[in-house]
N, C-alpha and C. Protein backbone atom coordinates (compact mmCIF):
# COMPACT_ATOMS: atom_id res chain seq x y z
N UNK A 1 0.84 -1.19 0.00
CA UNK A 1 0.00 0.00 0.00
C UNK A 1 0.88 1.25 0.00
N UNK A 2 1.70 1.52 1.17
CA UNK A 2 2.52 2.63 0.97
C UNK A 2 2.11 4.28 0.95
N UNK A 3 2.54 4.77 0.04
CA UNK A 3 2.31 6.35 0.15
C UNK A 3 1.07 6.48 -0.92
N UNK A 4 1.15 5.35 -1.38
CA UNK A 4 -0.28 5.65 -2.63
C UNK A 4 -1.37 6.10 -2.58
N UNK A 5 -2.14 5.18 -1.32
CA UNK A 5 -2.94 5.74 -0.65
C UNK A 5 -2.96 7.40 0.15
N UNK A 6 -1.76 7.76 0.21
CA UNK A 6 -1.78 9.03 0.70
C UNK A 6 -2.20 10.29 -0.54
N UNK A 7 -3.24 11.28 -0.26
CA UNK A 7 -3.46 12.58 -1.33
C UNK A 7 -2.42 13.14 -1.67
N UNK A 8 -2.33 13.98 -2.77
CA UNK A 8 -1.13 14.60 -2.87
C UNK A 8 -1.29 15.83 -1.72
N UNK A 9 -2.30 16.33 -1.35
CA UNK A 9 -2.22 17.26 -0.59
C UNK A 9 -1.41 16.77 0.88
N UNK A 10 -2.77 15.88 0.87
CA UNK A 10 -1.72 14.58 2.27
C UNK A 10 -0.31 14.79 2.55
N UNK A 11 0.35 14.10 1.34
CA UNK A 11 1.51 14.13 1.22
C UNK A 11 2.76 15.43 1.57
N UNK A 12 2.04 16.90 0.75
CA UNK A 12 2.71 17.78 0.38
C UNK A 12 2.38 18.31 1.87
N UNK A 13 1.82 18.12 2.58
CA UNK A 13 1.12 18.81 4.03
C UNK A 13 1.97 17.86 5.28
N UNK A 14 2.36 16.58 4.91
CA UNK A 14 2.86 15.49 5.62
C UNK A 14 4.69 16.29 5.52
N UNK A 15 5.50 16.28 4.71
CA UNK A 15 6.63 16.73 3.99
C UNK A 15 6.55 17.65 4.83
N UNK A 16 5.64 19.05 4.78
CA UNK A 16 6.27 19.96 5.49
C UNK A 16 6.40 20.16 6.89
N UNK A 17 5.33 19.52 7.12
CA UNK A 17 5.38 19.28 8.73
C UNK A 17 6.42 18.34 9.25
N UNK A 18 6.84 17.79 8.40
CA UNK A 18 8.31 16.88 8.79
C UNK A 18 9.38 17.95 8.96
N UNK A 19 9.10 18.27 8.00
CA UNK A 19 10.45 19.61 8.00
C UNK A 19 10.79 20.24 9.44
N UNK A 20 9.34 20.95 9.48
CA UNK A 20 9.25 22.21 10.74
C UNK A 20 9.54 21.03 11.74
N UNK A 21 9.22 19.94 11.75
CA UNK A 21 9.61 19.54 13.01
C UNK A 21 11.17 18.84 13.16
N UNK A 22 11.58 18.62 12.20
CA UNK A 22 13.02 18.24 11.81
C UNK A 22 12.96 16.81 12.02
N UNK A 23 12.39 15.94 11.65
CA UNK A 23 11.73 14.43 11.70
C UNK A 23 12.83 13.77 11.16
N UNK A 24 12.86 12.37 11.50
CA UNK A 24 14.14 11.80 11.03
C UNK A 24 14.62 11.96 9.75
N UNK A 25 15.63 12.24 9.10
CA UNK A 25 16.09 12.77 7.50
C UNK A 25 15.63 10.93 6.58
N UNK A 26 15.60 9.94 7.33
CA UNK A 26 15.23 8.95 6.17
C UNK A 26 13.66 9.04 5.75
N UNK A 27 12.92 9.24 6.76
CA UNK A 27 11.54 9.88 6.61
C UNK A 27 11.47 10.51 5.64
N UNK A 28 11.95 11.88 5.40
CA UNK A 28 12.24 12.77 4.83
C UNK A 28 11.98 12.82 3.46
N UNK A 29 12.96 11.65 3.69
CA UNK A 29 13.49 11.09 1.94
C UNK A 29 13.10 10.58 1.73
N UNK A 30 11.89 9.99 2.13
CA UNK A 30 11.15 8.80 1.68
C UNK A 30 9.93 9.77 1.12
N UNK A 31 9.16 10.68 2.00
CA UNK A 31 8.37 12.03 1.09
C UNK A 31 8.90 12.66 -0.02
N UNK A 32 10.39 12.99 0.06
CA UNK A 32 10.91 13.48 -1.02
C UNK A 32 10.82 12.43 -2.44
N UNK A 33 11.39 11.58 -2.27
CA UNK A 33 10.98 10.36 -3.26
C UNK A 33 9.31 10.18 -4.01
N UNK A 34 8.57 10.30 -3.07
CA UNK A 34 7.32 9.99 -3.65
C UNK A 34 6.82 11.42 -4.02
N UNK A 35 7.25 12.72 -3.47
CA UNK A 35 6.78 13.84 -4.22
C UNK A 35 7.68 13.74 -5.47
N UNK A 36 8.77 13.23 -5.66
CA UNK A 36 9.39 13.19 -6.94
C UNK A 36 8.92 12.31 -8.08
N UNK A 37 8.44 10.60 -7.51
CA UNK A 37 7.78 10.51 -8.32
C UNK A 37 6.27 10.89 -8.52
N UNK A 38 6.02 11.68 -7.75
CA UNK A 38 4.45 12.53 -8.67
C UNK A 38 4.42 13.34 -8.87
N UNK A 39 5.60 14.01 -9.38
CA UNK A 39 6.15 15.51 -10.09
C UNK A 39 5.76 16.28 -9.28
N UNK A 40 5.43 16.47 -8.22
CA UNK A 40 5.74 17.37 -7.29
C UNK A 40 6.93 18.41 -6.92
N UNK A 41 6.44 19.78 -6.72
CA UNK A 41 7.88 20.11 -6.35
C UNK A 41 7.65 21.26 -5.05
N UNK A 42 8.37 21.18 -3.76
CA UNK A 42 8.11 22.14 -2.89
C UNK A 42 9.64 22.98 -2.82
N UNK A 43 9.19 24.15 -2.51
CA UNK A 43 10.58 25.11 -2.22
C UNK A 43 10.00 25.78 -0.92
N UNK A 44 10.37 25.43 0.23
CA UNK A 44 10.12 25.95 1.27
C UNK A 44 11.34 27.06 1.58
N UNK A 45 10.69 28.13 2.06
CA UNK A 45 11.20 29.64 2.33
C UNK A 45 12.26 29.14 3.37
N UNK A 46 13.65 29.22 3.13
CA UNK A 46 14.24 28.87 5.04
C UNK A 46 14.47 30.04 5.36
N UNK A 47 14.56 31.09 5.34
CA UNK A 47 14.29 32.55 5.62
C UNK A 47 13.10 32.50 6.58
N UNK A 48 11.95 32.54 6.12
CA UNK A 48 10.65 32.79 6.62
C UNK A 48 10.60 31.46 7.54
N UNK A 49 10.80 29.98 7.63
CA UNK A 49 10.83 29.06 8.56
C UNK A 49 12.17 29.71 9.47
N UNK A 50 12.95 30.02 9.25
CA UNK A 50 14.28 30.59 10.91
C UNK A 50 13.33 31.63 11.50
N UNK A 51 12.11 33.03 11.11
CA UNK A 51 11.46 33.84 11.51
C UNK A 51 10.23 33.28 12.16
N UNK A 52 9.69 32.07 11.78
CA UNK A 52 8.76 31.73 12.48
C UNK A 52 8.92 30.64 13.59
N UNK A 53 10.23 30.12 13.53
CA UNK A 53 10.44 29.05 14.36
C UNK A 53 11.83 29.62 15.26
């Protein structure tokens, strides 16, 4: 089953909240992988995440 079942929103909402929380980096890469294969692409601000966190 895997990430398939997960929405892309799911997904792209799952990813960043990994981020902000600094979640294990294989995690990580395992979101990064499946937003890659569904052409996904995020560019999170690290400017604006060091100001809010």
């Amino acid at each position: 089953m895997g990430m398939k079942c997960l929405s892309d929103s799911g997904l792209i909402e799952a990813y960043i909240k990994a981020k902000e929380l600094e979640l294990d980096p294989n995690f990580i890469q395992l979101l990064e992988v499946e937003l890659k294969r569904r052409s996904i692409s995020i560019h999170l601000d690290e400017t604006q995440k060091k100001q809010n966190g």
